[in-house]
Protein backbone atom coordinates (compact mmCIF):
# COMPACT_ATOMS: atom_id res chain seq x y z
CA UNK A 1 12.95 -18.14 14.15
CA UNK A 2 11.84 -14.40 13.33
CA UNK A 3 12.41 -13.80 9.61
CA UNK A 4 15.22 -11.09 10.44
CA UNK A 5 16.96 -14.31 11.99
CA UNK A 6 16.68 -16.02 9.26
CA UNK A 7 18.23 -13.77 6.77
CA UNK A 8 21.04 -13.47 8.59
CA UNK A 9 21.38 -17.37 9.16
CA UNK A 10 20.89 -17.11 5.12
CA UNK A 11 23.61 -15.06 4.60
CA UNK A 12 25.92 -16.98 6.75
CA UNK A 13 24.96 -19.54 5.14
CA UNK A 14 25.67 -18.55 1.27
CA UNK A 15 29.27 -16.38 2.53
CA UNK A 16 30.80 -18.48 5.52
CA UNK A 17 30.32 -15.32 7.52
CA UNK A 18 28.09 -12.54 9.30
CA UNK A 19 26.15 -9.80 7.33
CA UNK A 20 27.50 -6.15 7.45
CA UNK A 21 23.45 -4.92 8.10
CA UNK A 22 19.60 -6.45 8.02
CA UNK A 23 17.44 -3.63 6.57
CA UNK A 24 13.48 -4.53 6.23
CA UNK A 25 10.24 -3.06 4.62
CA UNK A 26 7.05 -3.81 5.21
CA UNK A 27 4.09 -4.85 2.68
CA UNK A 28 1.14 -2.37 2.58
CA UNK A 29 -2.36 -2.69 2.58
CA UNK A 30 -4.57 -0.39 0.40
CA UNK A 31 -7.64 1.05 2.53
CA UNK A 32 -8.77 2.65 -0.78
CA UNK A 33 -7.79 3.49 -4.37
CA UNK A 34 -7.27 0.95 -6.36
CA UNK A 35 -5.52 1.44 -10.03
CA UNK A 36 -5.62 4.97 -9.28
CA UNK A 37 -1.86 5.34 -8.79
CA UNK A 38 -0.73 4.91 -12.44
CA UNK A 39 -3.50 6.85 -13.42
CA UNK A 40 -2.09 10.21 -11.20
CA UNK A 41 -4.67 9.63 -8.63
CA UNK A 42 -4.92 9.42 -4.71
CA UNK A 43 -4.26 6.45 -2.96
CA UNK A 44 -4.61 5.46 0.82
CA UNK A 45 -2.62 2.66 2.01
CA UNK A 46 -0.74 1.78 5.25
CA UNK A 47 1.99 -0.15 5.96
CA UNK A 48 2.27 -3.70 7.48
CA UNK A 49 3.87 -5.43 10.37
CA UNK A 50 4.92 -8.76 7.55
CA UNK A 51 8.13 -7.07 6.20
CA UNK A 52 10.68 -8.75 4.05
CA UNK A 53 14.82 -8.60 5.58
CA UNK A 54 17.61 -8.57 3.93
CA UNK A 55 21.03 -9.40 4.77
CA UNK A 56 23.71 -7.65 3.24
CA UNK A 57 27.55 -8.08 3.32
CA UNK A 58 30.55 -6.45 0.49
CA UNK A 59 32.27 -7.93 -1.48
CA UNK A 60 35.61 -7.50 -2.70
CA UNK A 61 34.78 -7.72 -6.55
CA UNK A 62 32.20 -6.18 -8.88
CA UNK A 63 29.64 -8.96 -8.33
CA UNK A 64 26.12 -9.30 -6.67
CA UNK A 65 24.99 -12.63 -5.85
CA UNK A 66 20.91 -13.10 -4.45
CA UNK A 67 19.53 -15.87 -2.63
CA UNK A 68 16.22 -16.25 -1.12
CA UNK A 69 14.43 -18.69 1.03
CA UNK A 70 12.09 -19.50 -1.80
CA UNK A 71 15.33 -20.12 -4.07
CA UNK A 72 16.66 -23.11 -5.42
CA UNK A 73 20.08 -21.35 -5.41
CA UNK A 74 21.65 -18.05 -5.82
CA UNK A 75 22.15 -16.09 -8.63
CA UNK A 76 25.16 -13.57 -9.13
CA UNK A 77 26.18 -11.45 -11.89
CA UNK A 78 28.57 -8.95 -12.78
CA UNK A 79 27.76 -5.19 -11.78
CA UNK A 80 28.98 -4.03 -15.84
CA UNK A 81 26.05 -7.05 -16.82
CA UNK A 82 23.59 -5.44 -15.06
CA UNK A 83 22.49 -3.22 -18.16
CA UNK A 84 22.25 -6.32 -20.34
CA UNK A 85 20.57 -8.44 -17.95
CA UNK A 86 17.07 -5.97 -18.46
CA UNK A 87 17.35 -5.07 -22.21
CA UNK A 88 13.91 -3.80 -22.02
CA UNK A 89 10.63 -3.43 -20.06
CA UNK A 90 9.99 -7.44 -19.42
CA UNK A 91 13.04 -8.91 -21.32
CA UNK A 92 15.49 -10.66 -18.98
CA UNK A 93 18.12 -13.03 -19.66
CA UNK A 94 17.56 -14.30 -16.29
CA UNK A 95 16.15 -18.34 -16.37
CA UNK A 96 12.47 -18.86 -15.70
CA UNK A 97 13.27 -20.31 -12.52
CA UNK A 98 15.51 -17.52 -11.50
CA UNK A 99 12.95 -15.03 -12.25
CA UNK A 100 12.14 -14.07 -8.53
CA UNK A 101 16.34 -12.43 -8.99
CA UNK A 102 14.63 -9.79 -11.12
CA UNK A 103 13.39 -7.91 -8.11
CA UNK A 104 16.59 -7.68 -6.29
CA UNK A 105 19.16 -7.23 -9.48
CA UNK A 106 16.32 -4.86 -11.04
CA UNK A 107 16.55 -2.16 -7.74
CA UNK A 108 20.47 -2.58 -7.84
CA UNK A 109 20.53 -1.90 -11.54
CA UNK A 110 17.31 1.25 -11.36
CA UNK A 111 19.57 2.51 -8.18
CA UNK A 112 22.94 2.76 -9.32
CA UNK A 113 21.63 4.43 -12.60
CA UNK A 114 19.43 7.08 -9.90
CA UNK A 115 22.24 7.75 -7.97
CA UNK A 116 24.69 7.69 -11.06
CA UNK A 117 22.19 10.61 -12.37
CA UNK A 118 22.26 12.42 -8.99
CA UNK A 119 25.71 12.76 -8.22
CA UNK A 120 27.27 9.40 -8.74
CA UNK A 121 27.42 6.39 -6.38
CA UNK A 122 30.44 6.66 -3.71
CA UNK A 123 30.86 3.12 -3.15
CA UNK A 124 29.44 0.95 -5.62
CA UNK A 125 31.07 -2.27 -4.64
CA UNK A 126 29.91 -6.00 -4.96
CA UNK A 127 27.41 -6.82 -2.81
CA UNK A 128 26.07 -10.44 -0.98
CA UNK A 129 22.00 -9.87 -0.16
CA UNK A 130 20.26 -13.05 1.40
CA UNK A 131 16.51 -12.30 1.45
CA UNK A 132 13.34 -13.68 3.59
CA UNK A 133 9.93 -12.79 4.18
CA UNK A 134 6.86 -13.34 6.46
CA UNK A 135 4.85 -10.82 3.36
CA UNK A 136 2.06 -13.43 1.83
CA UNK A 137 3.28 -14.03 -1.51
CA UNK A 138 0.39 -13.38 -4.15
CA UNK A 139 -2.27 -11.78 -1.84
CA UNK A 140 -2.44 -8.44 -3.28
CA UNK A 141 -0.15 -7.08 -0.21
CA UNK A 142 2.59 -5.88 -2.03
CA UNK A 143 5.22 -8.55 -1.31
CA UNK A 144 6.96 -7.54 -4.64
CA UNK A 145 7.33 -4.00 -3.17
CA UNK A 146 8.57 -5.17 0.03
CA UNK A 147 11.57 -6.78 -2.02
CA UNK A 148 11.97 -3.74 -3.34
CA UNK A 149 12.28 -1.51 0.04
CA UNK A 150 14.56 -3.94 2.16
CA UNK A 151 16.94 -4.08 -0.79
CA UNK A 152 16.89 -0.31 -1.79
CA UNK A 153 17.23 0.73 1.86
CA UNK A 154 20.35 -1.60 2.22
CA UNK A 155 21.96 -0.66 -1.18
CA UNK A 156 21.47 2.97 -0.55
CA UNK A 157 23.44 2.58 2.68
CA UNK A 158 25.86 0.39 1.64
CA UNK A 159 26.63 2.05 -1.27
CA UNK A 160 26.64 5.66 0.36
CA UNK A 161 24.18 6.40 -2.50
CA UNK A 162 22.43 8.92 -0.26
CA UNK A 163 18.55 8.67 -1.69
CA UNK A 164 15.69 9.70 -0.25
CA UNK A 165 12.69 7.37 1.04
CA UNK A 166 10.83 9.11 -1.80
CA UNK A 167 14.12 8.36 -4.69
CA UNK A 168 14.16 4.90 -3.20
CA UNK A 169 10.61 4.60 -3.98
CA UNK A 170 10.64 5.20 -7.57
CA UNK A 171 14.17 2.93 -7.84
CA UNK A 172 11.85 0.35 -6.47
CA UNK A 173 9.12 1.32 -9.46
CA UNK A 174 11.73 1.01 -12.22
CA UNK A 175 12.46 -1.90 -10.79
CA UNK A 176 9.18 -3.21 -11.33
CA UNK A 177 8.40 -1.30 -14.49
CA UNK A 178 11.34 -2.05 -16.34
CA UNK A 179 13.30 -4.92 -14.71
CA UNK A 180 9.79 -7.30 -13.93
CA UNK A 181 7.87 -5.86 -16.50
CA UNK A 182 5.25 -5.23 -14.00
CA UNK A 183 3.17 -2.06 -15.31
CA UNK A 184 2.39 -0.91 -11.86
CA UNK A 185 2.48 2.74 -10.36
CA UNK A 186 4.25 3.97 -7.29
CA UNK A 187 1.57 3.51 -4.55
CA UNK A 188 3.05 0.12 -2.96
CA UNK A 189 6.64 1.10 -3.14
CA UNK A 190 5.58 4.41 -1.37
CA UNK A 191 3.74 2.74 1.11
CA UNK A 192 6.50 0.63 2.02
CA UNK A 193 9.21 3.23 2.09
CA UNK A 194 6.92 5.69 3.90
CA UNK A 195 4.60 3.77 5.94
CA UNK A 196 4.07 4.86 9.90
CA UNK A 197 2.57 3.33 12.68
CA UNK A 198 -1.05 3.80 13.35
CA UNK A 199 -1.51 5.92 10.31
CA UNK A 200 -2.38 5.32 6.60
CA UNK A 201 -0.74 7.66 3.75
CA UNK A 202 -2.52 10.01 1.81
CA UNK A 203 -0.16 10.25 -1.54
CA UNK A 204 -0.62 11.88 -4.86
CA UNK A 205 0.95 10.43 -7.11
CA UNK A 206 1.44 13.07 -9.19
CA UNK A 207 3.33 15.07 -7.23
CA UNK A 208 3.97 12.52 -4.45
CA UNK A 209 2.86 14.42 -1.67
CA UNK A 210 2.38 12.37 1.08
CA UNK A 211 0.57 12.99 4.76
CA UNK A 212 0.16 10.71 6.90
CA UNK A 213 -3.62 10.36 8.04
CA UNK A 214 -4.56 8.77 11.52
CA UNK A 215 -6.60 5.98 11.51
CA UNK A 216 -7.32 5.37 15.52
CA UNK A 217 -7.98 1.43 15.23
CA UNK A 218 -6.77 1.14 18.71
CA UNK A 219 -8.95 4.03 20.23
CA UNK A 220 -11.99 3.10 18.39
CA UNK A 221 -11.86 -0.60 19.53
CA UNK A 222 -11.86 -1.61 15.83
CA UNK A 223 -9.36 -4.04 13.52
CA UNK A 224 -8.73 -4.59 9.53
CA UNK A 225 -8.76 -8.13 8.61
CA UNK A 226 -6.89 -9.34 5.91
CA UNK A 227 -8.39 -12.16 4.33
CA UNK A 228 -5.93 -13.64 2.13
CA UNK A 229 -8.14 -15.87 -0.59
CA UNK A 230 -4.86 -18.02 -1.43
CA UNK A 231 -5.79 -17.03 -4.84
CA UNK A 232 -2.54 -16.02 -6.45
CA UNK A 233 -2.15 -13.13 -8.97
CA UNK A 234 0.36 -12.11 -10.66
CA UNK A 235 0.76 -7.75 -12.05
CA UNK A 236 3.07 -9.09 -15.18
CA UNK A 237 0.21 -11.09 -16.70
CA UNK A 238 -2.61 -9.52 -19.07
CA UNK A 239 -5.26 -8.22 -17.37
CA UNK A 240 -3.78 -5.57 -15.05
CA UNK A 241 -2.04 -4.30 -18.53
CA UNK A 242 -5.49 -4.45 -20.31
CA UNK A 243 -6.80 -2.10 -17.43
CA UNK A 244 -4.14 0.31 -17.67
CA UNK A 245 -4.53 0.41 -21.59
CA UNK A 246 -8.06 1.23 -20.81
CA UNK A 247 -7.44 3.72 -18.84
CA UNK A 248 -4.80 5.65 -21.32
CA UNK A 249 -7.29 5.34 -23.45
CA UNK A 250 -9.80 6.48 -22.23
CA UNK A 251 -7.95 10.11 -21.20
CA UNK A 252 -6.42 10.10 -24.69
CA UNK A 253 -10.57 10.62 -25.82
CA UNK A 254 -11.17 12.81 -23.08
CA UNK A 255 -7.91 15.03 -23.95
CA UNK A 256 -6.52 15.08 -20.47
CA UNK A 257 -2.86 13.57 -19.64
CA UNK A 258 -4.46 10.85 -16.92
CA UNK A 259 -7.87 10.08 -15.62
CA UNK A 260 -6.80 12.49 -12.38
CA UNK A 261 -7.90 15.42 -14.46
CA UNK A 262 -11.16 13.86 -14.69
CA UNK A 263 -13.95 14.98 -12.23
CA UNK A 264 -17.02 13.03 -11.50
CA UNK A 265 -19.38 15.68 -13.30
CA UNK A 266 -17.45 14.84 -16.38
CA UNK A 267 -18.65 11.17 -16.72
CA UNK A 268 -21.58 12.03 -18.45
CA UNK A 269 -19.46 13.28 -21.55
CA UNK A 270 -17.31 10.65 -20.91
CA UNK A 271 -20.04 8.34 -21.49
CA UNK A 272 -21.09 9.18 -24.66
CA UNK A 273 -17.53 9.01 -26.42
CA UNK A 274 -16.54 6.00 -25.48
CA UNK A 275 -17.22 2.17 -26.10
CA UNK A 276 -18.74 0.66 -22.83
CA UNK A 277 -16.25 -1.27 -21.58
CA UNK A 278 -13.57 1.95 -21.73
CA UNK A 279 -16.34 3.77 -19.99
CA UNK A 280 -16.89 1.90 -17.03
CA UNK A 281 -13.12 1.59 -16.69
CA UNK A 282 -12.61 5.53 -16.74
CA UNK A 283 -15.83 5.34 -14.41
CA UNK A 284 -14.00 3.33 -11.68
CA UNK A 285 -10.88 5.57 -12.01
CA UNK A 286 -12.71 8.97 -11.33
CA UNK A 287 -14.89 7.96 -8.57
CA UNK A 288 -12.37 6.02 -7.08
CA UNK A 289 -10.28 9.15 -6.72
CA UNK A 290 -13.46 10.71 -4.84
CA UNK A 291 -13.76 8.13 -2.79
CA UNK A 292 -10.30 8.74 -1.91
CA UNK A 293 -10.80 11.67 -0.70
CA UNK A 294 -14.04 11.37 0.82
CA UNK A 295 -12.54 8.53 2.85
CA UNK A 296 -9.61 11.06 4.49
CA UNK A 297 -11.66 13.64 4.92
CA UNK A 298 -14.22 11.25 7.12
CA UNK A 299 -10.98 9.94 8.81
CA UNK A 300 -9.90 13.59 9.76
CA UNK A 301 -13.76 14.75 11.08
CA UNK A 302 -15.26 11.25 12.14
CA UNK A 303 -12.88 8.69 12.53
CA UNK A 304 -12.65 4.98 10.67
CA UNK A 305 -16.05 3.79 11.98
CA UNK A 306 -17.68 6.15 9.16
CA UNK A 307 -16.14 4.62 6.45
CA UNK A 308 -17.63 1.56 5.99
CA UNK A 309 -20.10 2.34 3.45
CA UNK A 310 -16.80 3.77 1.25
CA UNK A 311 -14.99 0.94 1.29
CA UNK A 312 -18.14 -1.50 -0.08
CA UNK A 313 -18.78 1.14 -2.84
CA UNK A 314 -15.58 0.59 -4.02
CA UNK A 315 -15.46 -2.72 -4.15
CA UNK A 316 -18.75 -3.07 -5.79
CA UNK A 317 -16.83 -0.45 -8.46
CA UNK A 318 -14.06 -2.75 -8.74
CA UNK A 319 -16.25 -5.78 -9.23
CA UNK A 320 -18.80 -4.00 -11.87
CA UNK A 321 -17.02 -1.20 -13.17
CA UNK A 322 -13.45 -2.38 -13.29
CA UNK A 323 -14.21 -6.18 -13.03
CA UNK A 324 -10.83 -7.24 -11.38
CA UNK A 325 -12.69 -9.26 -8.33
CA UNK A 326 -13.12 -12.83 -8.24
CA UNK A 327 -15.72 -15.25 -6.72
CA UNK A 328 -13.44 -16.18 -3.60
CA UNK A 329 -13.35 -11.68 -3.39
CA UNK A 330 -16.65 -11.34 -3.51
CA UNK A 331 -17.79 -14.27 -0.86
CA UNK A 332 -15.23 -12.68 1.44
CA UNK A 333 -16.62 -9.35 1.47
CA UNK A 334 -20.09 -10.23 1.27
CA UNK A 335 -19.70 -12.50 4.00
CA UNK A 336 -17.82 -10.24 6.04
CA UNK A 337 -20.48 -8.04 5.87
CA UNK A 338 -23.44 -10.21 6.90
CA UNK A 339 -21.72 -11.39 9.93
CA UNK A 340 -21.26 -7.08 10.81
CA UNK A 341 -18.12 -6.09 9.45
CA UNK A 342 -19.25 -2.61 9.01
CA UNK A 343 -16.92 -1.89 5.61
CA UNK A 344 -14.94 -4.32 3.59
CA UNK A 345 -13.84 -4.93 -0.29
CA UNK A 346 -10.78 -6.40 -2.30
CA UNK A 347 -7.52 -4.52 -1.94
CA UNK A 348 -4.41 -4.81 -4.20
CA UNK A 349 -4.62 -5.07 -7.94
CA UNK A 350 -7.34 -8.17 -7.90
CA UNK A 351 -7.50 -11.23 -10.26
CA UNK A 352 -6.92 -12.58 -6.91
CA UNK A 353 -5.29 -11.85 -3.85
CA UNK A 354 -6.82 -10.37 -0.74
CA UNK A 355 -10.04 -8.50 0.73
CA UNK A 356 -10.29 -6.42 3.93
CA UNK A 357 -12.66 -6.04 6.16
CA UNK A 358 -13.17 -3.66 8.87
CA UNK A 359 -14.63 -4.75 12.44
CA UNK A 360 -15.16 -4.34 15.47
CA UNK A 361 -12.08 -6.15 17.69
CA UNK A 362 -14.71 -8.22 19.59
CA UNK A 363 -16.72 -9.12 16.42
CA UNK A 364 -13.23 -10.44 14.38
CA UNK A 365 -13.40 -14.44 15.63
CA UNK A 366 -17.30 -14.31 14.58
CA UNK A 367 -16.38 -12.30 10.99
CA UNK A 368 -13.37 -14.99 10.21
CA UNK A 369 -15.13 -18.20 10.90
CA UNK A 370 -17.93 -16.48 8.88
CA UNK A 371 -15.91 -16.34 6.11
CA UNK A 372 -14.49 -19.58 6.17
CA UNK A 373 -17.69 -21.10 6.33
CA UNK A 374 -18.96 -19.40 3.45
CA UNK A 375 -15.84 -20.52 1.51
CA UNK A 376 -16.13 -24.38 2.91
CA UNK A 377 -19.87 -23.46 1.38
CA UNK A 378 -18.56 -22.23 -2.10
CA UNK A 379 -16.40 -25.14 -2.22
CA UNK A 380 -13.14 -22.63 -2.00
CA UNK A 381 -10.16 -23.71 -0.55
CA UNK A 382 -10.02 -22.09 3.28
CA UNK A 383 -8.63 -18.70 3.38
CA UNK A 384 -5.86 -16.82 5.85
CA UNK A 385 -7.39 -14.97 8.36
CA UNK A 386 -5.34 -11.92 10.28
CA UNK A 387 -5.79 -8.88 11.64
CA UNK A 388 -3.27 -5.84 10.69
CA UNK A 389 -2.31 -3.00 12.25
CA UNK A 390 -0.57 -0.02 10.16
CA UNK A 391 3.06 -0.07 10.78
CA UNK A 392 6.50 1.29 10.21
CA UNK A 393 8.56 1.97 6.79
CA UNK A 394 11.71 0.46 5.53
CA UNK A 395 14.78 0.81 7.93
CA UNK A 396 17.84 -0.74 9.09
CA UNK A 397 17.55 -3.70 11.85
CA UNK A 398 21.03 -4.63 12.48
């Protein structure tokens, strides 16, 4: 059973009856530009084929009632609770074992307060949603922001809220921000809401440009790998909010608004106002945007097989500079590279989660039981092993 099938055998399963829709949105992986996003930076991920569905049907009242596959059992509340349910970034009144709801209830709450600001919601009436995914929960792949998209997309239909992808991206932030406490920027929510197939998405996220950039996998005979370590991480926790901290801080003593208005020749200045460990945060930040760019611009003249060396720089940024790898991280990009991958390093916010690596198609059995001998070696549980291909955005399914 497909995952869209089994939202909708979800739904029928919580209401007696059929859903009114399925909407879905994909997770996203990040080629480059990591933690550059809430620092007004560039960013270049693409969207993948796992998506997240969910099933939506009205109701007659002003309820909204979640369940998910992963649920012990749903959770409803009133629309006019909404408010109180999310006090502040973090706070929730929801239980600990109902804190998954957050996601959902968060985007219904950030949406009807968008659209409320816009021009007011047409329809806001209560609302069954019934959600399942095939997104790897944990694995740096955006699974959260997948949640995020599927039940945006199907509110802002439902509700004849009338948003655009790019509004329904930043409901999907607040969401995050302010609902889950998650101190995250906009990247994976525009990734999801954006995404298109056989391209990755060149987004500023200051302004939230975005252009999609084409990556010819195909054409080129080459594949991403996503090697998922199985090491779980979690955005809410402490470290990813000790790294953003850093980073304020360190454009607070450089007397910029974010570390985007921060060029590379500026890091020797940098260097001597600032403790080390701020330093070689702001350091990541700054020549991660570069590398940003450097990597489109090598997309648009050469293609994806030059930018192998790119992606390894930045993970050896992230693992020095920025020090948000792991030792299951760095096995799976070090292996991936002895056994040829020509480019590969973590993706996602780290303390966990997933690595890429880019190969040639024929070379991808020989790079993934390369890597999961080198974990059997490092005494690492095995890892999952798949190849992605960019894909499409959110959108309705049924």
């Amino acid at each position: 059973m497909t995952a869209q099938d089994a939202a909708a055998r979800l739904f029928q399963e919580l209401t007696g009856h059929a859903p009114d829709g399925v909407w879905s949105a994909p997770g996203r992986v990040n080629l480059i530009g990591e933690h550059t996003d809430y620092n007004d930076g560039f960013v270049l991920p693409f969207a993948i084929p796992h998506r997240t569905y969910a099933a939506v049907g009205m109701r007659a009242d002003g309820r909204i009632r979640v369940t998910s596959d992963h649920a012990e059992h749903p959770v409803e509340v009133a629309f006019a609770d909404l408010t109180a349910l999310f006090p502040k970034p973090g706070d929730t009144s929801l239980r600990v074992a109902d804190a998954w709801a957050a996601y959902p209830l968060g985007v219904a709450w950030a949406l009807r307060a968008a659209s409320t600001d816009a021009h007011g919601v047409a329809d806001a009436h209560g609302v069954d949603i019934a959600i399942t995914s095939d997104v790897p929960v944990g694995a740096g792949l955006s699974s959260s922001a997948a949640i995020e998209g599927a039940t945006a997309s199907a509110l802002n239909d439902v509700w004849n809220a009338d948003l655009d992808r790019k509004a329904l991206a930043r409901v999907g932030r607040r969401a995050e921000n302010e609902a889950v406490g998650a101190p995250t920027g906009i990247m994976d929510q525009m990734a999801s809401m954006l995404g298109e197939t056989d391209s990755a998405l060149f987004l500023d996220c200051r302004t939230l440009d975005a252009v999609p950039v084409a990556l010819g996998m195909a054409d080129a005979a080459l594949e991403i790998l996503v090697i998922d370590t199985r090491v779980t991480h979690a955005h809410s926790t402490g470290g990813y909010r000790d790294r953003r901290d850093a980073c304020e801080r360190g454009a607070a003593i450089m007397g910029v608004p974010a570390l985007r208005d921060v060029a590379v020749h500026d890091l020797e200045r940098a260097e001597g106002l600032m403790d080390d460990v701020t330093f070689r945060r702001v350091r990541h930040i700054v020549t991660e945007n570069q590398r940003v760019l450097d990597t489109v611009r090598m997309l648009r003249e050469h293609g994806a097989r030059g930018i192998g060396d790119l992606l390894v720089v930045s993970h050896v940024s992230m693992r020095d500079d920025f020090e948000i790898s792991t030792s299951e991280l760095d096995v799976a990009v070090e292996a991936s590279l002895a056994a040829g991958a020509l480019g590969a390093r973590m993706t996602g916010g780290g303390f966990g989660g997933a690595a890429i690596a880019l190969v040639e198609q024929d070379a991808a059995p020989a790079v993934s039981q390369a890597v999961t001998a080198a974990f059997a070696a490092s005494g690492f549980a095995a890892p999952h092993i798949f190849p992605v291909t960019p894909a499409a955005g959110a959108r309705r399914d049924a």
